[in-house]
C-alpha atoms as a PDB file:
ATOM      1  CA  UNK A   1      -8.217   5.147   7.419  1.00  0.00           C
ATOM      2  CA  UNK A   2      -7.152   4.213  10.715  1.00  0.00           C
ATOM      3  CA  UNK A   3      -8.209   1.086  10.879  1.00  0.00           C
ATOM      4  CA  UNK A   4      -6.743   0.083   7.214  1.00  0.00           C
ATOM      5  CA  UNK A   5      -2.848   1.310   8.407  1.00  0.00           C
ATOM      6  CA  UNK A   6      -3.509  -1.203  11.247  1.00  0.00           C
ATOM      7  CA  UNK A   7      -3.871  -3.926   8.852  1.00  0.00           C
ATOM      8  CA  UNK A   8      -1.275  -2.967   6.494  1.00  0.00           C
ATOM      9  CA  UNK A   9       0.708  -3.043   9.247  1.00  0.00           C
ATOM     10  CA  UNK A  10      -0.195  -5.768  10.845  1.00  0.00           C
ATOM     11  CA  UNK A  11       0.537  -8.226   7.259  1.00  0.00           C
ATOM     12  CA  UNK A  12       3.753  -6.421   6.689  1.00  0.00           C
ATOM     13  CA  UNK A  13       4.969  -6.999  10.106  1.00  0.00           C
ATOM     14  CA  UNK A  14       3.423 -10.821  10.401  1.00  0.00           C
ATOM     15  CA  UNK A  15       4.942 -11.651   6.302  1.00  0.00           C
ATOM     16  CA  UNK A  16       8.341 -10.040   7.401  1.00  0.00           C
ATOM     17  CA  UNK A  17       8.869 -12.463  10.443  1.00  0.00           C
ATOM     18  CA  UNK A  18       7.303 -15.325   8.669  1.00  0.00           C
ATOM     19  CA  UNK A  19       9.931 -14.776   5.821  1.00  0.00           C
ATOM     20  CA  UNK A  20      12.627 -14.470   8.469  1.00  0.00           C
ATOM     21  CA  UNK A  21      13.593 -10.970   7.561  1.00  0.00           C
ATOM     22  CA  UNK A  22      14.980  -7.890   9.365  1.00  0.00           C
ATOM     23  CA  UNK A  23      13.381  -3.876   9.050  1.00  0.00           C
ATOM     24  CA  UNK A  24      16.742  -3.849   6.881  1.00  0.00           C
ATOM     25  CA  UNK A  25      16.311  -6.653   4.708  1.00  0.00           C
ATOM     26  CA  UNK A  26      12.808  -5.923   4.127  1.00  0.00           C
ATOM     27  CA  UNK A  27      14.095  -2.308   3.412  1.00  0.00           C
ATOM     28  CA  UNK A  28      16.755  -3.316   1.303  1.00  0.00           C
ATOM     29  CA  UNK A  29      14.531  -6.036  -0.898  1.00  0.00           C
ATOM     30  CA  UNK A  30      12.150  -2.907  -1.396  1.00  0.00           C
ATOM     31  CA  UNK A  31      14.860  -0.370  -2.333  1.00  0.00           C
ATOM     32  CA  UNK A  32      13.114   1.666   0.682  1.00  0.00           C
ATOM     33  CA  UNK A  33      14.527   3.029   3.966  1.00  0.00           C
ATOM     34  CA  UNK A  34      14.294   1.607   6.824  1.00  0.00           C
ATOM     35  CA  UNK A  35      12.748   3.933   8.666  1.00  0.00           C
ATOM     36  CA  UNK A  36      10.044   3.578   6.101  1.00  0.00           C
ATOM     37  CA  UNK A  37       9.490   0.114   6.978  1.00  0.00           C
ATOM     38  CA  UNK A  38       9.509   0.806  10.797  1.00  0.00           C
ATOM     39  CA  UNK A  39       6.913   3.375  10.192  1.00  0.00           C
ATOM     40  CA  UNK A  40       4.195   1.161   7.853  1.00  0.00           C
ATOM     41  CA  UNK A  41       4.794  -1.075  10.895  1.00  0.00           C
ATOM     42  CA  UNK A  42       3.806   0.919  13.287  1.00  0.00           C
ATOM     43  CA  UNK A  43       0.363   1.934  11.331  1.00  0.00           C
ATOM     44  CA  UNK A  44       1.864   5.249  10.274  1.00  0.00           C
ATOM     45  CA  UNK A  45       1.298   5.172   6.558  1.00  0.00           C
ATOM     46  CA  UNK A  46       0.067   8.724   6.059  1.00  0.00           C
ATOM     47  CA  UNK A  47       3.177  10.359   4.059  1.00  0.00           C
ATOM     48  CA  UNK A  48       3.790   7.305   2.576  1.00  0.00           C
ATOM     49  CA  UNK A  49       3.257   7.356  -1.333  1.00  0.00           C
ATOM     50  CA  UNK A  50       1.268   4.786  -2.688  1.00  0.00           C
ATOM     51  CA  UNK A  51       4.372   3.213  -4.961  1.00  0.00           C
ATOM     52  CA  UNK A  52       6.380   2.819  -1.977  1.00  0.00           C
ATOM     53  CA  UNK A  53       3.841   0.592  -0.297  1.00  0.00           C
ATOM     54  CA  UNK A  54       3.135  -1.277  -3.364  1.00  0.00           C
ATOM     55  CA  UNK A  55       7.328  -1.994  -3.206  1.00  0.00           C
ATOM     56  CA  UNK A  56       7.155  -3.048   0.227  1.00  0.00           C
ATOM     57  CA  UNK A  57       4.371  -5.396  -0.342  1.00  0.00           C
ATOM     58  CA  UNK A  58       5.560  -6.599  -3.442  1.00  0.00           C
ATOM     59  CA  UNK A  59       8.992  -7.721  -1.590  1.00  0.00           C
ATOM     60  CA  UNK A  60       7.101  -9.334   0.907  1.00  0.00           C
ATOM     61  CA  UNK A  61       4.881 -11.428  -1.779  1.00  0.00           C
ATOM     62  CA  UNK A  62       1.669  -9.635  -0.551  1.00  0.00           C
ATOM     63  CA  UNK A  63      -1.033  -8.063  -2.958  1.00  0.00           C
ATOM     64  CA  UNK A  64      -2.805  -4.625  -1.981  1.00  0.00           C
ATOM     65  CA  UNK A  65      -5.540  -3.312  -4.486  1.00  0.00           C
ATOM     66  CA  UNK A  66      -6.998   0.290  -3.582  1.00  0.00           C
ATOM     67  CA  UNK A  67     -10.758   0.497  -4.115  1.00  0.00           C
ATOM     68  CA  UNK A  68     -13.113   3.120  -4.378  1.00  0.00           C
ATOM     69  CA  UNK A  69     -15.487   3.765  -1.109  1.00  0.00           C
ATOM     70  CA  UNK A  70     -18.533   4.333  -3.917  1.00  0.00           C
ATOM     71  CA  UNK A  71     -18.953   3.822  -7.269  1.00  0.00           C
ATOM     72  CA  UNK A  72     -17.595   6.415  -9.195  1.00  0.00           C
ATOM     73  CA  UNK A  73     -19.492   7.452 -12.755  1.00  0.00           C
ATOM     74  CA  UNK A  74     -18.297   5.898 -15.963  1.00  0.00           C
ATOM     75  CA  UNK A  75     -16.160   8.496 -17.843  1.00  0.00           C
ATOM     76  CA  UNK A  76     -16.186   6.693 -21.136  1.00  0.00           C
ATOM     77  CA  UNK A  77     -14.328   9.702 -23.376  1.00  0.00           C
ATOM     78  CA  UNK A  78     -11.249   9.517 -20.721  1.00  0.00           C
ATOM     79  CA  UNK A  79      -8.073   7.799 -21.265  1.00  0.00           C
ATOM     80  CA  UNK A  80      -6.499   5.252 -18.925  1.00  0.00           C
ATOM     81  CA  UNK A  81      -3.502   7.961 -17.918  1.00  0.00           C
ATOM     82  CA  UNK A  82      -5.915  10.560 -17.033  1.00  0.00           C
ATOM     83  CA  UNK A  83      -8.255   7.946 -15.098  1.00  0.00           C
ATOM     84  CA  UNK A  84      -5.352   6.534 -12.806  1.00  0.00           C
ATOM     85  CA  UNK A  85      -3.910  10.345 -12.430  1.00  0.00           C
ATOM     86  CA  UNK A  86      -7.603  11.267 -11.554  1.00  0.00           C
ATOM     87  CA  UNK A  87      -7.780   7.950  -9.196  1.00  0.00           C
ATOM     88  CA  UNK A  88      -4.653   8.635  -7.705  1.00  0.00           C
ATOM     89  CA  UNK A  89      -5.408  12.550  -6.716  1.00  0.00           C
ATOM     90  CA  UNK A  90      -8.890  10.997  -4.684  1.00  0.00           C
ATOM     91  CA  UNK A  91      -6.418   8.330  -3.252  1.00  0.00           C
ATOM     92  CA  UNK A  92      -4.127  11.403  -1.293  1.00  0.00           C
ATOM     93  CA  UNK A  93      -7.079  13.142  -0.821  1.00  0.00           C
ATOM     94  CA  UNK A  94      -8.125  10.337   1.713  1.00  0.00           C
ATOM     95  CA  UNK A  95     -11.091   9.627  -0.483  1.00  0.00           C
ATOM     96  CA  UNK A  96     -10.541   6.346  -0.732  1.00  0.00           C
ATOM     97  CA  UNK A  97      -9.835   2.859   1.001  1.00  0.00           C
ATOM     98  CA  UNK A  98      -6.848   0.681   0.971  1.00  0.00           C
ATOM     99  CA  UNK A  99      -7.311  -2.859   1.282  1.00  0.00           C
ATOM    100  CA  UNK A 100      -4.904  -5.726   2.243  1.00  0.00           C
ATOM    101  CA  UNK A 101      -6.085  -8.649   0.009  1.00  0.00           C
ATOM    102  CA  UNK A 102      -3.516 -11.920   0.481  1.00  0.00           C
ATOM    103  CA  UNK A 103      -0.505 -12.941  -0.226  1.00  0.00           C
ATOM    104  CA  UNK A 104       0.410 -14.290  -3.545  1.00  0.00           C
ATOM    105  CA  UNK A 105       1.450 -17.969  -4.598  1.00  0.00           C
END
């Protein structure tokens, strides 16, 4: 997971100055603190929820998808809600890998 907090934090910090923004501005487009954005910066994502990255990346125009790290088995009987709540327990487990895709537009 190392290595993925390094390039989150790498596009967030290389988007921010290419947008011309501040930690602050960034912080305030994302409704998040700014010590929150000084942190993802620095590579140190691990108490960061997932829906706070997704707002930081989302105010910097940048996509980030979470994937997997094997294929899980088809649950066909399970709703969508229990799926992502299912997805999203593996994900702070530390099961899983986050991926910086691109930027949008």
């Amino acid at each position: 997971m190392y290595d993925v907090a390094l390039r989150m934090a790498d596009a967030v910090y290389h988007q921010r100055t290419r947008l011309g923004l501040s930690q602050r501005e960034l912080a305030e487009r994302a409704d998040v603190s700014r010590h929150t954005v000084v942190n993802i910066e620095a590579g140190r994502t691990g108490g960061i929820r997932l829906d706070t990255l997704y707002k930081v990346f989302d105010a910097l125009g940048l996509q980030i998808s979470v994937f997997p790290k094997q294929e899980l088995p088809s649950r066909p009987s399970e709703d969508a809600a229990a799926a992502r709540e299912r997805f999203r327990s593996r994900f702070t487990a530390g099961g899983d890998e986050l991926a910086v895709l691109k930027a949008r537009g």
